[in-house]
C-alpha atoms as a PDB file:
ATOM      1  CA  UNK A   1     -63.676 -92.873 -36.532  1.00  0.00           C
ATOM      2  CA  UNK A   2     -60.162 -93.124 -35.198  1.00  0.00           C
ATOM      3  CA  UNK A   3     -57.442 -95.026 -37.054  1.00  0.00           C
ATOM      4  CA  UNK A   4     -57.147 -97.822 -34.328  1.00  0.00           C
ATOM      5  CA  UNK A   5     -61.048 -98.228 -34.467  1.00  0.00           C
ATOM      6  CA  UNK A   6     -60.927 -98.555 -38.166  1.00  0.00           C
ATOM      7  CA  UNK A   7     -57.655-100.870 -37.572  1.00  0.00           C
ATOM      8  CA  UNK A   8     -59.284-103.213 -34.938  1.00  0.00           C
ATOM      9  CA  UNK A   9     -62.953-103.463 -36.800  1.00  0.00           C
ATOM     10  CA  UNK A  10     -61.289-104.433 -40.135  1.00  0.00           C
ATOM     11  CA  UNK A  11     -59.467-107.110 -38.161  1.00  0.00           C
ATOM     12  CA  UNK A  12     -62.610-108.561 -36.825  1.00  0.00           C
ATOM     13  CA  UNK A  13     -64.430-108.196 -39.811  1.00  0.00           C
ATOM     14  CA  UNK A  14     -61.685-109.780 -42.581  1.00  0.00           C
ATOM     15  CA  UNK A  15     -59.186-112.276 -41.335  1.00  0.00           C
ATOM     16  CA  UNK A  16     -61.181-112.531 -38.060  1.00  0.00           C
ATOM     17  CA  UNK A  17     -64.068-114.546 -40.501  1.00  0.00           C
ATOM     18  CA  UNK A  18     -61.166-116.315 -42.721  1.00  0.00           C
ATOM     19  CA  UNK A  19     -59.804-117.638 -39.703  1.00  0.00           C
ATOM     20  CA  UNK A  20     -62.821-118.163 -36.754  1.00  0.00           C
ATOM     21  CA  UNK A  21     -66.413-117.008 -37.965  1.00  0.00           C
ATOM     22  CA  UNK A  22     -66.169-119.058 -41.781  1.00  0.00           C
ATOM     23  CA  UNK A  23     -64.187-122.011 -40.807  1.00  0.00           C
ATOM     24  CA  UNK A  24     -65.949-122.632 -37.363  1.00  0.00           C
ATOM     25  CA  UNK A  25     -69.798-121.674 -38.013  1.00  0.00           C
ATOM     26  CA  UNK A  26     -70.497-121.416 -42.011  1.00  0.00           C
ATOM     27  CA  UNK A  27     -68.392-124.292 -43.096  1.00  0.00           C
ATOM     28  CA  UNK A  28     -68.725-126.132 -39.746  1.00  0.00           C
ATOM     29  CA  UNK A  29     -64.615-127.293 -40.067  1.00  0.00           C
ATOM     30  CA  UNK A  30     -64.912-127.097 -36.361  1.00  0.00           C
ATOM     31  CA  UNK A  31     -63.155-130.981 -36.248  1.00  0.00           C
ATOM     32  CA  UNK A  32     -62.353-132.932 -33.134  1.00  0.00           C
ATOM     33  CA  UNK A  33     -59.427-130.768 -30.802  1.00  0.00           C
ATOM     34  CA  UNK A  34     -56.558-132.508 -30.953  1.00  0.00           C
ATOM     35  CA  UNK A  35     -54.116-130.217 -28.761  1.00  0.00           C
ATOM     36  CA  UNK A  36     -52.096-133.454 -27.363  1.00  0.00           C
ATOM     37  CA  UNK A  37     -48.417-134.124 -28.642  1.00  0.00           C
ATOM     38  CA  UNK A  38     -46.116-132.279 -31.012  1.00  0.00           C
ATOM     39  CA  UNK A  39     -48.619-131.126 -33.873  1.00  0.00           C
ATOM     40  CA  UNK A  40     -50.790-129.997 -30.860  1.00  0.00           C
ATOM     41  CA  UNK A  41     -47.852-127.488 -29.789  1.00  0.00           C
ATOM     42  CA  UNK A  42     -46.906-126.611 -32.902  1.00  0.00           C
ATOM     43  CA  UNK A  43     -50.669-125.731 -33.542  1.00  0.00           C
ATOM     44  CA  UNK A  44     -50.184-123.231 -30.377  1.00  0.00           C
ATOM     45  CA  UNK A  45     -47.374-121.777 -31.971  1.00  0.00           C
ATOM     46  CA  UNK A  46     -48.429-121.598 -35.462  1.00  0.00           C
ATOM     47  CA  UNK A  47     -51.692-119.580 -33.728  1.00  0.00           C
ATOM     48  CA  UNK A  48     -49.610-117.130 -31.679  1.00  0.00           C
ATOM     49  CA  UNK A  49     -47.074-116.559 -34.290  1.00  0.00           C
ATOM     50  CA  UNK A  50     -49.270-115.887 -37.400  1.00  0.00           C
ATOM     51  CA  UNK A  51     -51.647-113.817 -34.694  1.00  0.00           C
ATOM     52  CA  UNK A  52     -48.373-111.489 -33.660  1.00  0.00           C
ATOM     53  CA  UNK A  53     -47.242-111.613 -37.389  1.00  0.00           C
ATOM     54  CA  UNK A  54     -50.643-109.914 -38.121  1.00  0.00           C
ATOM     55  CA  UNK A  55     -50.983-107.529 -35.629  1.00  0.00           C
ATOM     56  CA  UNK A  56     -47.960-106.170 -35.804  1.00  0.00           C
ATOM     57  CA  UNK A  57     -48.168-105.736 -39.649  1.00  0.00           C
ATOM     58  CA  UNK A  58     -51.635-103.789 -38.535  1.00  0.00           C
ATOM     59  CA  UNK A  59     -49.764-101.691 -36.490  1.00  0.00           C
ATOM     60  CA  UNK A  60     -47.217-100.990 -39.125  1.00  0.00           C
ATOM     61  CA  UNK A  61     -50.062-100.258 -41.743  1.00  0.00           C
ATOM     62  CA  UNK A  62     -51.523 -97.632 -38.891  1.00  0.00           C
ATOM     63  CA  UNK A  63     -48.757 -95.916 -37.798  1.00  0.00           C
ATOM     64  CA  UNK A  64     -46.233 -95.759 -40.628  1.00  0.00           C
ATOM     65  CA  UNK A  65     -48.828 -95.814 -43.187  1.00  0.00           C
ATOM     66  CA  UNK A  66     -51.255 -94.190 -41.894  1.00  0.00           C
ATOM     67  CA  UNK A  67     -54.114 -96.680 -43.003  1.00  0.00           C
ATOM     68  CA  UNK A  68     -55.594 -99.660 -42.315  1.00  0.00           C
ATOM     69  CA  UNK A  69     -55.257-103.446 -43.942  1.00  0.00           C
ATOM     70  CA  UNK A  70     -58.106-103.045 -46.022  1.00  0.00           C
ATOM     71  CA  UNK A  71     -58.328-101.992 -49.573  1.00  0.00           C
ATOM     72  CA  UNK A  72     -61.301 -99.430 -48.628  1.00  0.00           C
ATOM     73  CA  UNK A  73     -58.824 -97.275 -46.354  1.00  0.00           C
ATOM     74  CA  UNK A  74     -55.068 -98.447 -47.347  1.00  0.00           C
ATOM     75  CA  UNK A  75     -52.185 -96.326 -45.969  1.00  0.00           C
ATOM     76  CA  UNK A  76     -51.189 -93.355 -47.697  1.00  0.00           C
ATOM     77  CA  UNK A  77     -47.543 -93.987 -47.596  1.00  0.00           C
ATOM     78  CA  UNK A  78     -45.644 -97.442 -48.946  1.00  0.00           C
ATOM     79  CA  UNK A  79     -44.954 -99.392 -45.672  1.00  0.00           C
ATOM     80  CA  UNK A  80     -41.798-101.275 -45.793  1.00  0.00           C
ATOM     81  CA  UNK A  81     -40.548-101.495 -42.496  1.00  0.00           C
ATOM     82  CA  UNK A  82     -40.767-104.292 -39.920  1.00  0.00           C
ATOM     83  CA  UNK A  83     -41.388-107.912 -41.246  1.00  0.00           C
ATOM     84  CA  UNK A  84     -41.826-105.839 -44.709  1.00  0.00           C
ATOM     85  CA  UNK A  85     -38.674-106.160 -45.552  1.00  0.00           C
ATOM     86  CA  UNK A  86     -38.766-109.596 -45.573  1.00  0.00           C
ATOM     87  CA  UNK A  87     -41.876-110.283 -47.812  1.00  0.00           C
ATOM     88  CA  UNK A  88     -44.432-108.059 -49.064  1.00  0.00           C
ATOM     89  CA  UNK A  89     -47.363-109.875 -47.493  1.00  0.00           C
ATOM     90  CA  UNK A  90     -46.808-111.339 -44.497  1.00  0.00           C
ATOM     91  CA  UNK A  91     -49.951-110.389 -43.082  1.00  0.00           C
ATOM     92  CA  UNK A  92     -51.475-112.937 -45.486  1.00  0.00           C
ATOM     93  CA  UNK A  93     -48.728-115.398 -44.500  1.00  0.00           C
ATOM     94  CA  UNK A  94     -49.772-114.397 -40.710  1.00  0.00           C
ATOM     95  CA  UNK A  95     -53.451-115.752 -41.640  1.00  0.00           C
ATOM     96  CA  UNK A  96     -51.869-118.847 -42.937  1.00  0.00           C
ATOM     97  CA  UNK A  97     -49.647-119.559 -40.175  1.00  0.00           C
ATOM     98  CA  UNK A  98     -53.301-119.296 -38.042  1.00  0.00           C
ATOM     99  CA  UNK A  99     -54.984-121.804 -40.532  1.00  0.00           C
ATOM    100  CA  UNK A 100     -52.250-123.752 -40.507  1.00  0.00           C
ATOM    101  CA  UNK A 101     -52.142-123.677 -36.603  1.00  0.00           C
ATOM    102  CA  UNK A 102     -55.732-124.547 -36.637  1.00  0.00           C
ATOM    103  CA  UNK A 103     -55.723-127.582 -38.882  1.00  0.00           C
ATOM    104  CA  UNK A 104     -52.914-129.010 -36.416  1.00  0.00           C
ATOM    105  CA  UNK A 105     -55.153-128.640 -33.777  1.00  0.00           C
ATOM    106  CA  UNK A 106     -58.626-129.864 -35.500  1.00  0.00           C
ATOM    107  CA  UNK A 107     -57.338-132.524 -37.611  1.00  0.00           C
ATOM    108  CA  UNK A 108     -58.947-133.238 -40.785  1.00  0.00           C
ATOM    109  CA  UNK A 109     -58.063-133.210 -44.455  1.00  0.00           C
ATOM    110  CA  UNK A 110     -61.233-130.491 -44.833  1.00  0.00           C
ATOM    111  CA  UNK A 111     -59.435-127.550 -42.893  1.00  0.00           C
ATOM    112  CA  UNK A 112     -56.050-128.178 -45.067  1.00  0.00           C
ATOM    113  CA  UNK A 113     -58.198-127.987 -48.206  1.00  0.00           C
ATOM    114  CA  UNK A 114     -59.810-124.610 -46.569  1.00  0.00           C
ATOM    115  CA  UNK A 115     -56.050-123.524 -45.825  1.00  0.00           C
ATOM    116  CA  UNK A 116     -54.857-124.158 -49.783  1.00  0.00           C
ATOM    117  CA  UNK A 117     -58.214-122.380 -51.121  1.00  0.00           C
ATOM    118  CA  UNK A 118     -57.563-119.441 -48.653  1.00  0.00           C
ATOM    119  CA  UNK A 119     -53.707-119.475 -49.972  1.00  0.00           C
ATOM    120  CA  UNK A 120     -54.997-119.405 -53.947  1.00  0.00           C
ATOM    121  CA  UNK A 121     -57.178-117.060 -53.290  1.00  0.00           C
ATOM    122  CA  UNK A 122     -54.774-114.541 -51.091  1.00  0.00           C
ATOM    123  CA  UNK A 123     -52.651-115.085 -54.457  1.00  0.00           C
ATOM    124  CA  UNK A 124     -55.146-114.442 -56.823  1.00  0.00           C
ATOM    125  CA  UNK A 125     -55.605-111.379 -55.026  1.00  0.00           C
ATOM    126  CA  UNK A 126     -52.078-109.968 -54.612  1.00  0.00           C
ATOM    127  CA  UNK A 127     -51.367-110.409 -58.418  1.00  0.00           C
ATOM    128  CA  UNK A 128     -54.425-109.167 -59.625  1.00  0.00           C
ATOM    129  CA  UNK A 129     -55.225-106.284 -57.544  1.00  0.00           C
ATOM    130  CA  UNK A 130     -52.987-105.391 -54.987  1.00  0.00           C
ATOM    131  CA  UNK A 131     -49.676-105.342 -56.821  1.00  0.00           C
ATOM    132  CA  UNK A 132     -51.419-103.616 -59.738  1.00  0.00           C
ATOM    133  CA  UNK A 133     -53.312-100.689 -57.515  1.00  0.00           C
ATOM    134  CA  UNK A 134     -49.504-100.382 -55.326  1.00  0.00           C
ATOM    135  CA  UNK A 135     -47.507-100.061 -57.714  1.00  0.00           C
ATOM    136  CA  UNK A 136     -50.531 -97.024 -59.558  1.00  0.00           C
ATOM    137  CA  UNK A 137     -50.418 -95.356 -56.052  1.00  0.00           C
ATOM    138  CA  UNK A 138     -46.770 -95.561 -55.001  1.00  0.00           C
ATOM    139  CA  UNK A 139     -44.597 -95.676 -58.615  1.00  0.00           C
ATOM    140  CA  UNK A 140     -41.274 -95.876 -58.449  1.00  0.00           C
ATOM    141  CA  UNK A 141     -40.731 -96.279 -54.943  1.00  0.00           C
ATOM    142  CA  UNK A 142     -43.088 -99.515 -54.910  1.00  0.00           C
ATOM    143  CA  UNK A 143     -41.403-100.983 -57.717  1.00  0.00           C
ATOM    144  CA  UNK A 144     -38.101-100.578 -56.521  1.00  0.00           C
ATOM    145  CA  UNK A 145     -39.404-102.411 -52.989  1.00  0.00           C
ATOM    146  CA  UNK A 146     -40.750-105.282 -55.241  1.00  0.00           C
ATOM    147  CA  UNK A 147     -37.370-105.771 -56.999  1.00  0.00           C
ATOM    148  CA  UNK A 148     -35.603-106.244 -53.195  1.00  0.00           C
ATOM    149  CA  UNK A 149     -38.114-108.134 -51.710  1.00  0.00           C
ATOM    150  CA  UNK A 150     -39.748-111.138 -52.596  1.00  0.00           C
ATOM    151  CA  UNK A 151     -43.826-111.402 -53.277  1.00  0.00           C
ATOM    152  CA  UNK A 152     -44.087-114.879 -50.320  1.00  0.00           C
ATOM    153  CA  UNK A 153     -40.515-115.548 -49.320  1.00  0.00           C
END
């Protein structure tokens, strides 16, 4: 399967159900659309800016790492290039800035809790897992990139 295949399914499969599939069908945080006014626009440009943020971290992953997002089929060299050198994860903040986007536009104090579980759990993740399995894989190199750049911000 080629590496844009494996790119583009793992996208559907992982944020695509954080962000569409979980929060619009399981937990039905659907809400009334609300696109009118400021938080309406800056729900539009949360969504394309967290979407970009994504995909071009995905692209970055695929062709300077030569892997995908997903911890089945990482990249085989340390990406940090692009919006990389301005946080380690801003894929996850990408998802965020599309939850965040959503719960302008669907008002309701359900889809901000879903947003701050997503967040604690994205954490969770990074500190328990992916810093420990980076910094196994890449060494040096990794831990020098963690000292320059910060975790979030």
């Amino acid at each position: 399967m080629s590496l844009f295949f494996r790119v583009l399914l793992f996208t559907i499969l992982v944020p695509g159900s954080v962000v569409g599939w979980l929060p619009f069908f399981v937990l039905r945080l659907g809400g009334k659309y609300s696109p009118g006014g400021l938080p309406g626009q800056m729900g539009w440009v949360l969504l394309g800016v967290g979407a970009a943020t994504f995909a071009w971290c995905a692209w970055e992953f695929a062709r300077r790492g030569r892997g995908t997002p997903g911890p089945h089929d990482p990249p085989r060299k340390l990406v940090v290039s692009g919006l990389y050198r301005v946080t380690r994860n801003p894929m996850y903040i990408g998802v965020m800035a599309v939850l965040l986007g959503e719960a302008l536009l669907f008002p309701g104090a359900t889809r901000l809790a879903y947003a701050i579980i997503v967040f604690t759990a994205f954490h969770l993740f990074v500190i328990t897992f992916e810093e420990p399995v980076l910094k196994r894989r890449f060494g040096k190199p990794y831990l020098r990139y963690k000292q320059r750049v910060g975790r979030w911000l």
